[in-house]
N, C-alpha and C. Protein backbone atom coordinates (compact mmCIF):
# COMPACT_ATOMS: atom_id res chain seq x y z
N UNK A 1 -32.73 314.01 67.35
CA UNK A 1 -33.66 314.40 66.28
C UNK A 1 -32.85 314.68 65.01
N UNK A 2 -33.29 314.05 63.92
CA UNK A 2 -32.73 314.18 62.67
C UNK A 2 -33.09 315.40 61.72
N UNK A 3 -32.39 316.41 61.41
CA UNK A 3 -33.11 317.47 60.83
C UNK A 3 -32.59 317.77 59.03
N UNK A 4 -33.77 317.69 57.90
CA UNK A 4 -32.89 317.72 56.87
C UNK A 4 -33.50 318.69 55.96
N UNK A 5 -32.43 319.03 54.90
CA UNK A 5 -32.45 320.01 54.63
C UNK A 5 -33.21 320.10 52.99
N UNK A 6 -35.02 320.01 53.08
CA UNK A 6 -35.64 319.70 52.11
C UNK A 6 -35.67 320.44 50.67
N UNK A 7 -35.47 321.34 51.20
CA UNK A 7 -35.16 322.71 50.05
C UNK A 7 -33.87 322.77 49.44
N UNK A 8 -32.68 321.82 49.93
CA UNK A 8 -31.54 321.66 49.10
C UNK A 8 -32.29 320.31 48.41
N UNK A 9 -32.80 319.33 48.46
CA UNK A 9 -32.94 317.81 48.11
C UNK A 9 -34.12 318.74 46.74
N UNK A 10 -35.49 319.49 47.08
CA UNK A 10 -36.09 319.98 46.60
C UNK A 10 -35.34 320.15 45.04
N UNK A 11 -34.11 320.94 45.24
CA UNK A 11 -33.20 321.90 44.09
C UNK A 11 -32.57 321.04 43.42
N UNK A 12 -32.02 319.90 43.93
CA UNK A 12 -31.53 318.82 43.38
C UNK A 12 -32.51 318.37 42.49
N UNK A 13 -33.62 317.90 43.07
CA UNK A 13 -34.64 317.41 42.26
C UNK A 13 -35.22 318.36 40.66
N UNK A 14 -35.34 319.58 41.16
CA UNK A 14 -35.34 320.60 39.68
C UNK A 14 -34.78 320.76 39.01
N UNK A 15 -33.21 320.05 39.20
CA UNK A 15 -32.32 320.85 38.78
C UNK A 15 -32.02 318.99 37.87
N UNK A 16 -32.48 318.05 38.32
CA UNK A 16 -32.31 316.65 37.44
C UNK A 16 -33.67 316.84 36.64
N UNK A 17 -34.63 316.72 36.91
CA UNK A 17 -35.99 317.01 36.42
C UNK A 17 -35.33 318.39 34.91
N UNK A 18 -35.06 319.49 35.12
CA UNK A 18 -34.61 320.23 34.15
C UNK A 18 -33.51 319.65 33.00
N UNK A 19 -32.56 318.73 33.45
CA UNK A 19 -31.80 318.34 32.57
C UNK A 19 -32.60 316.95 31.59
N UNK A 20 -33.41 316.75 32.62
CA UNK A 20 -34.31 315.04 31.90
C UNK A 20 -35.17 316.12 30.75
N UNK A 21 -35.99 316.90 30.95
CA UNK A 21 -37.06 317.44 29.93
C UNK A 21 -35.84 317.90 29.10
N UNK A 22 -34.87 318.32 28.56
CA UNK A 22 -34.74 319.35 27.65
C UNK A 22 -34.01 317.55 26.97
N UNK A 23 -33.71 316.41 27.58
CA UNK A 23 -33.29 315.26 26.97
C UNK A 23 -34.58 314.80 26.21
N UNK A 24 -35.61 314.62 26.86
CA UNK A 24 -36.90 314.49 26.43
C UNK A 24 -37.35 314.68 25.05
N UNK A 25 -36.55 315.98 25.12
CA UNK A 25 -37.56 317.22 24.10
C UNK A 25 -36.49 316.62 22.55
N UNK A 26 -35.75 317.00 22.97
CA UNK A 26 -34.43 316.33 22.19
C UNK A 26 -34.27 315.10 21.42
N UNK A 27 -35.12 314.10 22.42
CA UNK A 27 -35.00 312.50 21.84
C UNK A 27 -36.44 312.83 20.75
N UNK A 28 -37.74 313.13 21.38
CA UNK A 28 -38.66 313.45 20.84
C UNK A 28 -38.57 314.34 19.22
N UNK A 29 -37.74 315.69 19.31
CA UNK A 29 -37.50 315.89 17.96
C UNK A 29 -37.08 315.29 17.41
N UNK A 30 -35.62 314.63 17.24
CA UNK A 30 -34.54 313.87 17.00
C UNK A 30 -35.19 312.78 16.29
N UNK A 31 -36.04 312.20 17.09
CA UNK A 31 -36.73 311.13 16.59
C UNK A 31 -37.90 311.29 15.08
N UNK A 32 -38.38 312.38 15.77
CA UNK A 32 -39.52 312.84 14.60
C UNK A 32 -38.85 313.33 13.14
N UNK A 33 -37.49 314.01 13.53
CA UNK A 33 -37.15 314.81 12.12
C UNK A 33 -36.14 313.47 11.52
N UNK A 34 -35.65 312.03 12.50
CA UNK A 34 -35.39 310.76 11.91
C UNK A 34 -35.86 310.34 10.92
N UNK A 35 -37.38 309.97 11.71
CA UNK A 35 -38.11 308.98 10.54
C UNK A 35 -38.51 309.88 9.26
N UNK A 36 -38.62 311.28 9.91
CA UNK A 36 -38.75 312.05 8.10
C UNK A 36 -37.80 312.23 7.24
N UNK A 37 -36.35 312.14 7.55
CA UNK A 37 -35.81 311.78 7.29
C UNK A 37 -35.54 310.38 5.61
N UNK A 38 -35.58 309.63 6.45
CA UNK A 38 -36.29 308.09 6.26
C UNK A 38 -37.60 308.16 5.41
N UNK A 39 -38.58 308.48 5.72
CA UNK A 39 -39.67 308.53 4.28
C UNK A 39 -39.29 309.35 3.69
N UNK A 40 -38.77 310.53 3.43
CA UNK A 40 -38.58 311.43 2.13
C UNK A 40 -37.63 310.52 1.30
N UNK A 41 -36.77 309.58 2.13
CA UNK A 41 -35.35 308.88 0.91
C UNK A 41 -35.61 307.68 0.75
N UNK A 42 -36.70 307.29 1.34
CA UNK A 42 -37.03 306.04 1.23
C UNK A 42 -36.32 304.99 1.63
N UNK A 43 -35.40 305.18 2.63
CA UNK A 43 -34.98 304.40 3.07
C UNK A 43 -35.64 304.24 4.38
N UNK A 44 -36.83 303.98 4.71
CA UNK A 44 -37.82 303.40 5.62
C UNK A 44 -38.16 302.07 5.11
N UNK A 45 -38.10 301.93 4.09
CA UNK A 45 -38.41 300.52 3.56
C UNK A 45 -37.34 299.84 3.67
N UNK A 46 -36.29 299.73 4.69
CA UNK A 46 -35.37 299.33 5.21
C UNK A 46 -35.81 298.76 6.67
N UNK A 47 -36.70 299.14 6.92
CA UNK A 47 -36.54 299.07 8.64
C UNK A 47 -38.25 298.50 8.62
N UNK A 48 -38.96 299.10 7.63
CA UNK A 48 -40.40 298.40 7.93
C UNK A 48 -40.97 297.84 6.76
N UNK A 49 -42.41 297.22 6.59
CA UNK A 49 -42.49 297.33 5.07
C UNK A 49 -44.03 298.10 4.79
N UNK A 50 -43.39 298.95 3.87
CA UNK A 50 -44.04 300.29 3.50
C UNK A 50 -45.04 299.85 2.15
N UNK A 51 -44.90 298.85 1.84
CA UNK A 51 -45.69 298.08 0.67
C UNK A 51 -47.32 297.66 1.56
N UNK A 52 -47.15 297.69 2.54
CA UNK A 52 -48.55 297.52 3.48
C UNK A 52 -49.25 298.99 3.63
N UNK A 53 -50.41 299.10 3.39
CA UNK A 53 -50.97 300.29 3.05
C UNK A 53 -51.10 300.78 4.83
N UNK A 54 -51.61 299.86 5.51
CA UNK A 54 -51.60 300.68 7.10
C UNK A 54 -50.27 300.91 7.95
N UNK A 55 -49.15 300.25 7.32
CA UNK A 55 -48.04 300.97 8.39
C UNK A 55 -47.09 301.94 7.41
N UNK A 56 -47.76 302.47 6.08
CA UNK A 56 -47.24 303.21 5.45
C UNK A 56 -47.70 304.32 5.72
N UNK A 57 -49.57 304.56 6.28
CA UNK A 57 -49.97 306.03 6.72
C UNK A 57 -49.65 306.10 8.06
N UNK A 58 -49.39 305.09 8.83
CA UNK A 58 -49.32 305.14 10.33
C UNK A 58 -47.25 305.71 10.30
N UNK A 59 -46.73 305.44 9.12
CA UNK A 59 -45.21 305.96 9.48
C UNK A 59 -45.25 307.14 9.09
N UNK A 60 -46.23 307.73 8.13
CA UNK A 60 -46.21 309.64 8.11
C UNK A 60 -47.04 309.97 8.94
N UNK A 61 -47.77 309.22 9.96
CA UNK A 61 -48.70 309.80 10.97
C UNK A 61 -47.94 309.95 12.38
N UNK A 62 -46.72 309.61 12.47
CA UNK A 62 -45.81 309.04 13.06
C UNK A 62 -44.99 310.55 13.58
N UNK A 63 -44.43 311.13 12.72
CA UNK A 63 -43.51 312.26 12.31
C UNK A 63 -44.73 313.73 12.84
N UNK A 64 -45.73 313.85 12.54
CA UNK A 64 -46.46 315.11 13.36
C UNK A 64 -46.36 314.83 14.92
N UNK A 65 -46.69 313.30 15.34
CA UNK A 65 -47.17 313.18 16.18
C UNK A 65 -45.75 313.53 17.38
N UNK A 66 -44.83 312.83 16.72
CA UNK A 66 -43.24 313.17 17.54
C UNK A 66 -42.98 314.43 17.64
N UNK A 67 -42.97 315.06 16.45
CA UNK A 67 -42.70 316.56 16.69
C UNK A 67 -43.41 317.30 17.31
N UNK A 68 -44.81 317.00 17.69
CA UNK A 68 -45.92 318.03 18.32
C UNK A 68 -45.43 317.83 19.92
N UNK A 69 -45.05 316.56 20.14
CA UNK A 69 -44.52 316.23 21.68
C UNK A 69 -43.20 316.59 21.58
N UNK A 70 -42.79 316.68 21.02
CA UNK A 70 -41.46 317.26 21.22
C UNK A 70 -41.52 318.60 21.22
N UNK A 71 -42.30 319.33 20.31
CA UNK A 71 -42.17 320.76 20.22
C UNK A 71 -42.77 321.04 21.92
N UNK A 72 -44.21 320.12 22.17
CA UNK A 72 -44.57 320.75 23.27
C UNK A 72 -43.53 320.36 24.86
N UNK A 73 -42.60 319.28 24.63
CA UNK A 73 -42.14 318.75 25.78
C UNK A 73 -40.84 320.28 25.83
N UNK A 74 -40.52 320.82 24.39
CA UNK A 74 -39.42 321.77 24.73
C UNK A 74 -40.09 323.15 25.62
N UNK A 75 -40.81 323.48 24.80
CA UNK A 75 -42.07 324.53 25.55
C UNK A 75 -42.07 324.63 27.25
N UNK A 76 -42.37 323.39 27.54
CA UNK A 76 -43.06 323.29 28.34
C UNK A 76 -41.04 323.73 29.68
N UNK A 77 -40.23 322.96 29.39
CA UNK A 77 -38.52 322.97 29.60
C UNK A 77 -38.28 324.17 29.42
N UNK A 78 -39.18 325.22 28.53
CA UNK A 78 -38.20 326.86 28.63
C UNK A 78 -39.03 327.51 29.44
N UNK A 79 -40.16 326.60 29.63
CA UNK A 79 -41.10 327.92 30.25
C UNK A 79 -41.57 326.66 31.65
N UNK A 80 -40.96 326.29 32.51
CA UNK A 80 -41.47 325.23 33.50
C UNK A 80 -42.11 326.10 34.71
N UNK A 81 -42.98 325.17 34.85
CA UNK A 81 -44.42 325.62 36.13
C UNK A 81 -43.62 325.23 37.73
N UNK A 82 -44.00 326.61 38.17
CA UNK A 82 -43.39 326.29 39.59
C UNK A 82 -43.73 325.27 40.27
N UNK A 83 -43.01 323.96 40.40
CA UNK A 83 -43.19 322.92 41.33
C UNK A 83 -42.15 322.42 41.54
N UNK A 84 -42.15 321.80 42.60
CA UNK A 84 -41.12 321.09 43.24
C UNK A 84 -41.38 319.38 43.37
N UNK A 85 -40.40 318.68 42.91
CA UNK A 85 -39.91 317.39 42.25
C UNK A 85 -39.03 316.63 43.27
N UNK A 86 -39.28 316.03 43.92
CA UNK A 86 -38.42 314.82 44.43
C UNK A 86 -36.94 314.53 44.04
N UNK A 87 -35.85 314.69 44.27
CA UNK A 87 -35.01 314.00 43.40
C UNK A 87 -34.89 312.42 42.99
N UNK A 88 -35.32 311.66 44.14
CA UNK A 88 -35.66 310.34 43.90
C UNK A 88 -36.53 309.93 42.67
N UNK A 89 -37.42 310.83 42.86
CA UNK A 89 -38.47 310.84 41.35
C UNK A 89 -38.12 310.48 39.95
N UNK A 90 -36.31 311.01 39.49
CA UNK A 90 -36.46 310.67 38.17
C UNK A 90 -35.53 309.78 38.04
N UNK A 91 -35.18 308.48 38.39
CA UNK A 91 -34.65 307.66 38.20
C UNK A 91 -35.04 306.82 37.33
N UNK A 92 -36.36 306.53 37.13
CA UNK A 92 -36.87 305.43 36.28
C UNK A 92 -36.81 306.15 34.90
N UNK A 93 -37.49 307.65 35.14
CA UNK A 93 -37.12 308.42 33.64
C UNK A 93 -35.94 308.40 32.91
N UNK A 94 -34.82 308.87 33.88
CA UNK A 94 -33.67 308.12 33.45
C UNK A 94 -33.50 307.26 32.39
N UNK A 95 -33.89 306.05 32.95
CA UNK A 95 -33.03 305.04 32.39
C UNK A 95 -33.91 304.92 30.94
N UNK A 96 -35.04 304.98 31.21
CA UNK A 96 -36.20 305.23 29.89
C UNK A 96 -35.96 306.11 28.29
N UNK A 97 -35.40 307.18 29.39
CA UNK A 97 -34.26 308.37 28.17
C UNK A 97 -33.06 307.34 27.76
N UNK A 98 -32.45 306.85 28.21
CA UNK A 98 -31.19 306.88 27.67
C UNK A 98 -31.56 305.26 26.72
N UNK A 99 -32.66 304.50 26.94
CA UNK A 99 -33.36 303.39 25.91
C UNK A 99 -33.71 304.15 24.77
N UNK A 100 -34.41 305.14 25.01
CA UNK A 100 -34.95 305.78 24.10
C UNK A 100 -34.16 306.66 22.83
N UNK A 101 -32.70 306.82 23.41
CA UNK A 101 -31.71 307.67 22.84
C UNK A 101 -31.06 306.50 21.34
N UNK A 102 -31.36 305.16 21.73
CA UNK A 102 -30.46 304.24 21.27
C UNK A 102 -30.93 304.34 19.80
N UNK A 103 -32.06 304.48 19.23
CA UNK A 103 -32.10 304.54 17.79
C UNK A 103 -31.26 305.43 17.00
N UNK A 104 -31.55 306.73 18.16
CA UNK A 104 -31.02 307.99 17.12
C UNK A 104 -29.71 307.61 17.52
N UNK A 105 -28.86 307.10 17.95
CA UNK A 105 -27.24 306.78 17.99
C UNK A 105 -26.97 306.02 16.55
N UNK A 106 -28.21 304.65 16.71
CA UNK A 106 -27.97 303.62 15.21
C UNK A 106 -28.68 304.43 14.42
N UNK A 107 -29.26 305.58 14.50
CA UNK A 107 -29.41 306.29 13.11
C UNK A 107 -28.31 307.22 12.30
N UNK A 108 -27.16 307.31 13.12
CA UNK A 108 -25.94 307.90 12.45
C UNK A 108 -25.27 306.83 11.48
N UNK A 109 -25.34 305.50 11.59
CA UNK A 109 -25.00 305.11 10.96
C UNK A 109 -25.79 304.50 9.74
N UNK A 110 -25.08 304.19 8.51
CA UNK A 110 -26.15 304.31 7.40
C UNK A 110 -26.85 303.13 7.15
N UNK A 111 -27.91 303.36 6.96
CA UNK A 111 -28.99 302.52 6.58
C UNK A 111 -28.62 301.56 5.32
N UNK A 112 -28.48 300.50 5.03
CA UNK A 112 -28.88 299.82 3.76
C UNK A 112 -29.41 297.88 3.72
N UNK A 113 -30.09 297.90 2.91
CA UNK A 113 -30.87 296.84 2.71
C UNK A 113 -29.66 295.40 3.31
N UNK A 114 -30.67 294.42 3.87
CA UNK A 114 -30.30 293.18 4.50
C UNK A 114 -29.80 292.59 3.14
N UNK A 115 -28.86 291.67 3.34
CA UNK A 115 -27.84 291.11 2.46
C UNK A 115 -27.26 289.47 3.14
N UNK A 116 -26.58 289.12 1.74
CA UNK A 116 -26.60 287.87 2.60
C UNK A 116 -25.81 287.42 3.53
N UNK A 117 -24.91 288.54 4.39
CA UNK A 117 -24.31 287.96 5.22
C UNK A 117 -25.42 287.98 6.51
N UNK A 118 -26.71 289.02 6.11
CA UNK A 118 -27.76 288.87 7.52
C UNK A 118 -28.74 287.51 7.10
N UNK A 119 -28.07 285.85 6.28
CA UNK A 119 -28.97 284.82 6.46
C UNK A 119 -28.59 284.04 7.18
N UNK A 120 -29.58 283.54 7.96
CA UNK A 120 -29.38 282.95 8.74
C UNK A 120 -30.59 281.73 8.65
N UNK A 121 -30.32 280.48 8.53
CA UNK A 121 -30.59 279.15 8.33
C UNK A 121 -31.38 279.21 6.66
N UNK A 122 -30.60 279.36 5.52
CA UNK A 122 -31.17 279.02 4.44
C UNK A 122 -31.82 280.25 4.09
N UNK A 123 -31.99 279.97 2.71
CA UNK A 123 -33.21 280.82 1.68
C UNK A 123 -34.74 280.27 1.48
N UNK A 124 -35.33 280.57 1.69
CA UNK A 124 -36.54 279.53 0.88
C UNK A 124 -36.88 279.60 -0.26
N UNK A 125 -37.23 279.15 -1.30
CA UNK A 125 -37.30 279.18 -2.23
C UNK A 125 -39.12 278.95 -2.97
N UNK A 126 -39.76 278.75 -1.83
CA UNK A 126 -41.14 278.49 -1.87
C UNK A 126 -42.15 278.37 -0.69
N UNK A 127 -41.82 280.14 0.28
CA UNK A 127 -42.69 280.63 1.32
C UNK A 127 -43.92 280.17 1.25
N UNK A 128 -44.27 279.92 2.37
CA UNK A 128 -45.95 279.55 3.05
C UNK A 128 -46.82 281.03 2.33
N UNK A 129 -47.70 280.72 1.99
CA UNK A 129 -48.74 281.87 1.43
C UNK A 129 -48.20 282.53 0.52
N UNK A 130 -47.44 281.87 -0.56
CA UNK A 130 -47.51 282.91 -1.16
C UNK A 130 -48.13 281.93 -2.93
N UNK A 131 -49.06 281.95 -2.33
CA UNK A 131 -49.89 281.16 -3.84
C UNK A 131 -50.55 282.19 -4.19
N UNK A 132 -50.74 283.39 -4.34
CA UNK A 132 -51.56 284.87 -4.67
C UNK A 132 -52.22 284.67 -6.32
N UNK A 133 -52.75 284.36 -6.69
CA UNK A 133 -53.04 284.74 -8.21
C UNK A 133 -52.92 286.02 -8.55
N UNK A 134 -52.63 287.15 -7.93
CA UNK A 134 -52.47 288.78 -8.64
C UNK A 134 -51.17 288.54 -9.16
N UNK A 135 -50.35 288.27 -8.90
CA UNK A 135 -48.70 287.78 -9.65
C UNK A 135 -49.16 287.92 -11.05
N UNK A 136 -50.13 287.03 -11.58
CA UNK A 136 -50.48 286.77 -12.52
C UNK A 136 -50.42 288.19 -13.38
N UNK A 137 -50.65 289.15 -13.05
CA UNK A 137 -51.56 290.45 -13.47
C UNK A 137 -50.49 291.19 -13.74
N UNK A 138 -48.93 290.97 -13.00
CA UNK A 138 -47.85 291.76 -13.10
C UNK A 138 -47.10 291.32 -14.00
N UNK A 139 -46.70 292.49 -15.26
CA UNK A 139 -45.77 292.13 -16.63
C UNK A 139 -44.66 291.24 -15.77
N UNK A 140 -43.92 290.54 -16.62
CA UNK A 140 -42.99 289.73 -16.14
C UNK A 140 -41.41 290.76 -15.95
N UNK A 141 -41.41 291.34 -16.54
CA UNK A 141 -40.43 292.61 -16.58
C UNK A 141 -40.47 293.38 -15.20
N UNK A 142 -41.64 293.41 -14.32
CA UNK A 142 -42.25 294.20 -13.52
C UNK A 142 -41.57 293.28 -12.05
N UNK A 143 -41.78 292.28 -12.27
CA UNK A 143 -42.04 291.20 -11.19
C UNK A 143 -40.91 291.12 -10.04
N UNK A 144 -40.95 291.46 -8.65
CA UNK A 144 -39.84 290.91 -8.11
C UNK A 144 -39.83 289.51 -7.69
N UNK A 145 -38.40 289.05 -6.99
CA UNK A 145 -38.28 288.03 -6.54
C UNK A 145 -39.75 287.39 -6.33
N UNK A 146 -40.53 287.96 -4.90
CA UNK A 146 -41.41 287.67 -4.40
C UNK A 146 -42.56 287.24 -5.39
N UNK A 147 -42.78 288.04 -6.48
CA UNK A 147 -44.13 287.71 -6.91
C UNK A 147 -43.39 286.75 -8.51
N UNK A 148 -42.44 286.63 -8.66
CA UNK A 148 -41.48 285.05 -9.20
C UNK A 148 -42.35 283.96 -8.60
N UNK A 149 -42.25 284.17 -7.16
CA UNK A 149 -42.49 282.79 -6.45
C UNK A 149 -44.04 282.66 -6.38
N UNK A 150 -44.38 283.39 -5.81
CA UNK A 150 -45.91 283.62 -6.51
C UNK A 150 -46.50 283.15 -7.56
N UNK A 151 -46.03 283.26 -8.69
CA UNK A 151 -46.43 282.63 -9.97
C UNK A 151 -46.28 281.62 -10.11
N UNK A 152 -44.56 281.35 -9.55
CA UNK A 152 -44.27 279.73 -9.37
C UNK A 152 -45.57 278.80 -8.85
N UNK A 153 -45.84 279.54 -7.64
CA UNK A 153 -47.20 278.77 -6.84
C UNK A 153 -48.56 278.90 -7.26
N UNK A 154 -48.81 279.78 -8.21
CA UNK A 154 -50.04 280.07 -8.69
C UNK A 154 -50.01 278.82 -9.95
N UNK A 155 -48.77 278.47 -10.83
CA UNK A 155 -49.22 277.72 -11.81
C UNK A 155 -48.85 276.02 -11.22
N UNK A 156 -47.87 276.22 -10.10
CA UNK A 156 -47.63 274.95 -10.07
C UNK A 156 -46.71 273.97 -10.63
N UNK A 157 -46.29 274.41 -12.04
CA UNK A 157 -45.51 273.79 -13.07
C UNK A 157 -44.61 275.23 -13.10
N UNK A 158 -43.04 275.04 -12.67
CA UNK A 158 -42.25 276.30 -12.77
C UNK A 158 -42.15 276.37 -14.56
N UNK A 159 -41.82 275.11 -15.31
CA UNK A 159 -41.25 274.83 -16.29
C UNK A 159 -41.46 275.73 -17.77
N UNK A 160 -43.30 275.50 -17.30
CA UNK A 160 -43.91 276.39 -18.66
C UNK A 160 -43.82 277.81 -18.19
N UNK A 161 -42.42 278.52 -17.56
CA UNK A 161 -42.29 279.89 -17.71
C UNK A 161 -40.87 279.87 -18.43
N UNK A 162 -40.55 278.96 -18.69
CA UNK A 162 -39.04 278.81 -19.35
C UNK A 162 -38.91 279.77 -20.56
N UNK A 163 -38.39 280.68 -20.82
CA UNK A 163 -37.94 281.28 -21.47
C UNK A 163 -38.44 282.85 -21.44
N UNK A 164 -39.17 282.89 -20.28
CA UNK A 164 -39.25 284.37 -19.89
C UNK A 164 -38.29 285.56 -19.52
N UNK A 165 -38.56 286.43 -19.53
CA UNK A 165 -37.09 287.14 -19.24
C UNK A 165 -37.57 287.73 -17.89
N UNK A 166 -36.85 287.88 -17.04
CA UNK A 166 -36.50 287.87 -15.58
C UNK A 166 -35.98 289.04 -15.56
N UNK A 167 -36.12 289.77 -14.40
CA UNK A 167 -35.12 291.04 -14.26
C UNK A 167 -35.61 291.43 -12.53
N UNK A 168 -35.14 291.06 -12.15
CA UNK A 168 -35.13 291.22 -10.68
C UNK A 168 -33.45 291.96 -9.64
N UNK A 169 -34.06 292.43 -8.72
CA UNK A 169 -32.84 293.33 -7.69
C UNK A 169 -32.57 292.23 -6.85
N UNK A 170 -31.51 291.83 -6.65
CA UNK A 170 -31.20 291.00 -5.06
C UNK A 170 -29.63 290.84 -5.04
N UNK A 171 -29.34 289.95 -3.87
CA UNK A 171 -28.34 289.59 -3.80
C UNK A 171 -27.98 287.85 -4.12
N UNK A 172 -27.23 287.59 -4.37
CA UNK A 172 -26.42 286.45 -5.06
C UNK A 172 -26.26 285.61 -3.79
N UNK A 173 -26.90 284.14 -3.71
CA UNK A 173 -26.51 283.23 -3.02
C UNK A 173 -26.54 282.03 -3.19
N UNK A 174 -25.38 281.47 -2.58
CA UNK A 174 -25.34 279.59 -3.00
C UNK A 174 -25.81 278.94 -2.00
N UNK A 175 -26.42 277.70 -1.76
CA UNK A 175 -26.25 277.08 -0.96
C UNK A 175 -25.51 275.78 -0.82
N UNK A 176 -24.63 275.31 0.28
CA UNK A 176 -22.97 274.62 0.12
C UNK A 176 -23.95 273.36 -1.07
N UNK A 177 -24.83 272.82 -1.05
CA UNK A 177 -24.68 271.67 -2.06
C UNK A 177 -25.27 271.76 -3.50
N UNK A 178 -25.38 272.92 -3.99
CA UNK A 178 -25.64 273.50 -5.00
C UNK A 178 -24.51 273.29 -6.11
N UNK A 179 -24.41 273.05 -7.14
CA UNK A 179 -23.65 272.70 -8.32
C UNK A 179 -22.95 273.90 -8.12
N UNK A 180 -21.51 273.71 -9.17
CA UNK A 180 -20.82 275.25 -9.25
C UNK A 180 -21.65 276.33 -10.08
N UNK A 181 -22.14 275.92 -10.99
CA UNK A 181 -23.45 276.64 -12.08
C UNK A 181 -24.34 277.32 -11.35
N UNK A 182 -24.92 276.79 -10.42
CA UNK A 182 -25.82 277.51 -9.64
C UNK A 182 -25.97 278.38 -8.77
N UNK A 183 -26.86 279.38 -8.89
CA UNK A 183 -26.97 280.41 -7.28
C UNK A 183 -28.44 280.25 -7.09
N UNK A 184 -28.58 281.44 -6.82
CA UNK A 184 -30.16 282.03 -6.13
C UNK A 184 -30.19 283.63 -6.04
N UNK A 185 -30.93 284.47 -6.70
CA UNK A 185 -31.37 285.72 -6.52
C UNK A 185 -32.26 285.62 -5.60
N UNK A 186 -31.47 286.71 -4.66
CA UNK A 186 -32.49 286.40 -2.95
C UNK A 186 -32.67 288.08 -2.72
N UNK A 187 -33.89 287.99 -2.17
CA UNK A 187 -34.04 289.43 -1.39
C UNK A 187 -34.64 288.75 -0.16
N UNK A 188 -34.57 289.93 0.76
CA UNK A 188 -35.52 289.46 2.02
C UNK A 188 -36.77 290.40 1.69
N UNK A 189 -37.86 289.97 2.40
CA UNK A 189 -39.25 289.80 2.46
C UNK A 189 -39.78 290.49 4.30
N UNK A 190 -40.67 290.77 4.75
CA UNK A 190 -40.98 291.19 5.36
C UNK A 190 -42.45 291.54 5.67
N UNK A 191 -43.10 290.99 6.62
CA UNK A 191 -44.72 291.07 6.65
C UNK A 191 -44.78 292.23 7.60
N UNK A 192 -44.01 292.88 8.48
CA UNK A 192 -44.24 294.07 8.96
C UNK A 192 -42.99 295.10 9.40
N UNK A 193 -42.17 294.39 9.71
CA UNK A 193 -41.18 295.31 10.18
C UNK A 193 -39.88 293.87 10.21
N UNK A 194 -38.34 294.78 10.02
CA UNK A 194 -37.29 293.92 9.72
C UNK A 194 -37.58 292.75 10.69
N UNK A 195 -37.95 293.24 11.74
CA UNK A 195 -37.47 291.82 13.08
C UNK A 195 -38.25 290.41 12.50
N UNK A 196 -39.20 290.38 11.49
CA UNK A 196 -40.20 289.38 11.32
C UNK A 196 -39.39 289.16 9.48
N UNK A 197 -38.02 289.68 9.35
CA UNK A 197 -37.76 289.43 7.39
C UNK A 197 -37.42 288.20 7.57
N UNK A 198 -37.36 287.67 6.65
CA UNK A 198 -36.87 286.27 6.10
C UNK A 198 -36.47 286.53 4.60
N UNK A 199 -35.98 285.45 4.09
CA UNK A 199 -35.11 285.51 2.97
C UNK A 199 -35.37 284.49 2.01
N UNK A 200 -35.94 284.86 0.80
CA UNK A 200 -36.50 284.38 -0.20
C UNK A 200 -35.56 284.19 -1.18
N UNK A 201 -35.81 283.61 -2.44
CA UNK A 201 -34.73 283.23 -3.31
C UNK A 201 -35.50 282.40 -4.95
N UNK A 202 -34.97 283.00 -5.96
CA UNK A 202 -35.09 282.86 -7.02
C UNK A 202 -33.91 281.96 -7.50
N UNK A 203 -34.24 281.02 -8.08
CA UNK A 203 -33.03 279.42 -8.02
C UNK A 203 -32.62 280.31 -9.86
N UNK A 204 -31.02 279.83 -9.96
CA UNK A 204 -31.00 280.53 -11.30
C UNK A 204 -30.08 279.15 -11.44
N UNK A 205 -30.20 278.48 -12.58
CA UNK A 205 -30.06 277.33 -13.27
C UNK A 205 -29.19 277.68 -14.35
């Protein structure tokens, strides 16, 4: 007869279960006082794009919601309800925590805007959808890259903007069969979050 000893396995189990919640609680703040972080400096518009009116209230709706689970996951870690936990039980939590840890690690290091060593196959110089007529409506002084190209596509004829004055933020790029004279003012672009940017470009002649 095999006899074992459930109330040591029991303690084991409380005693991993206790170290997972106070990780929990931790990733959960960590995370929440991140992204606030990030919208107060505005460097969230790094990582998503905040120019979209629904993932701009959904990223300050974002920051209560982390901290309320976090405040309550710590709560709950100083003041825990008598039960007893499996030790087998938190293995999958585990590994879930330590996925979960990986932002706030790449959040020590500093944030700044995609550049052109992050292009990868070309610039475009004349994106799908972007024929907008509101371009139109924005002083030319005002205008970035993006709504450049916009106008480009709204009139059709780049030519009759010749002698406008331009003033746009980006970075500087050639492509190999481009004259020595020539670059491209490029920013990247983004319809929701970095993983979907691409890289746009203003041809400078």
């Amino acid at each position: 007869m095999e006899i074992r000893d459930y109330t040591q396995q029991a303690n084991i189990g409380i005693k991993q279960n206790s170290w997972q919640n106070w990780l929990k609680s931790l990733v959960l703040l960590g995370t929440g006082l991140y992204m606030l972080v990030l919208l107060l400096t505005g460097n969230i518009g790094h990582y998503v794009n905040v120019a979209n009116p629904s993932i701009q209230w959904l990223s300050w709706l974002v920051v209560p919601l982390l901290l309320s689970l976090g405040g309550w996951s710590l709560w709950r870690t100083v003041k825990p309800a008598p039960t007893t936990i499996p030790a087998n039980q938190s293995r999958l939590t585990t590994t879930a925590l330590v996925i979960c840890t990986l932002p706030l690690i790449l959040g020590l290091l500093p944030s700044r805007p995609l550049g052109a060593d992050a292009v990868n196959g070309g610039v475009n110089i004349a994106p799908l959808g972007l024929t907008s007529a509101s371009s139109g409506d924005i002083a030319p002084e005002d205008r970035t890259v993006l709504d450049w190209l916009r106008e480009f596509g709204r009139l059709g004829d780049p030519t009759v903007l010749n002698g406008e004055t331009v003033d746009v933020i980006g970075f500087v790029y050639r492509e190999l069969d481009m004259a020595d004279d020539q670059f491209m003012v490029a920013r990247f672009t983004m319809s929701c979050c970095v993983a979907d940017a691409y890289a746009i470009g203003l041809p400078v002649i």
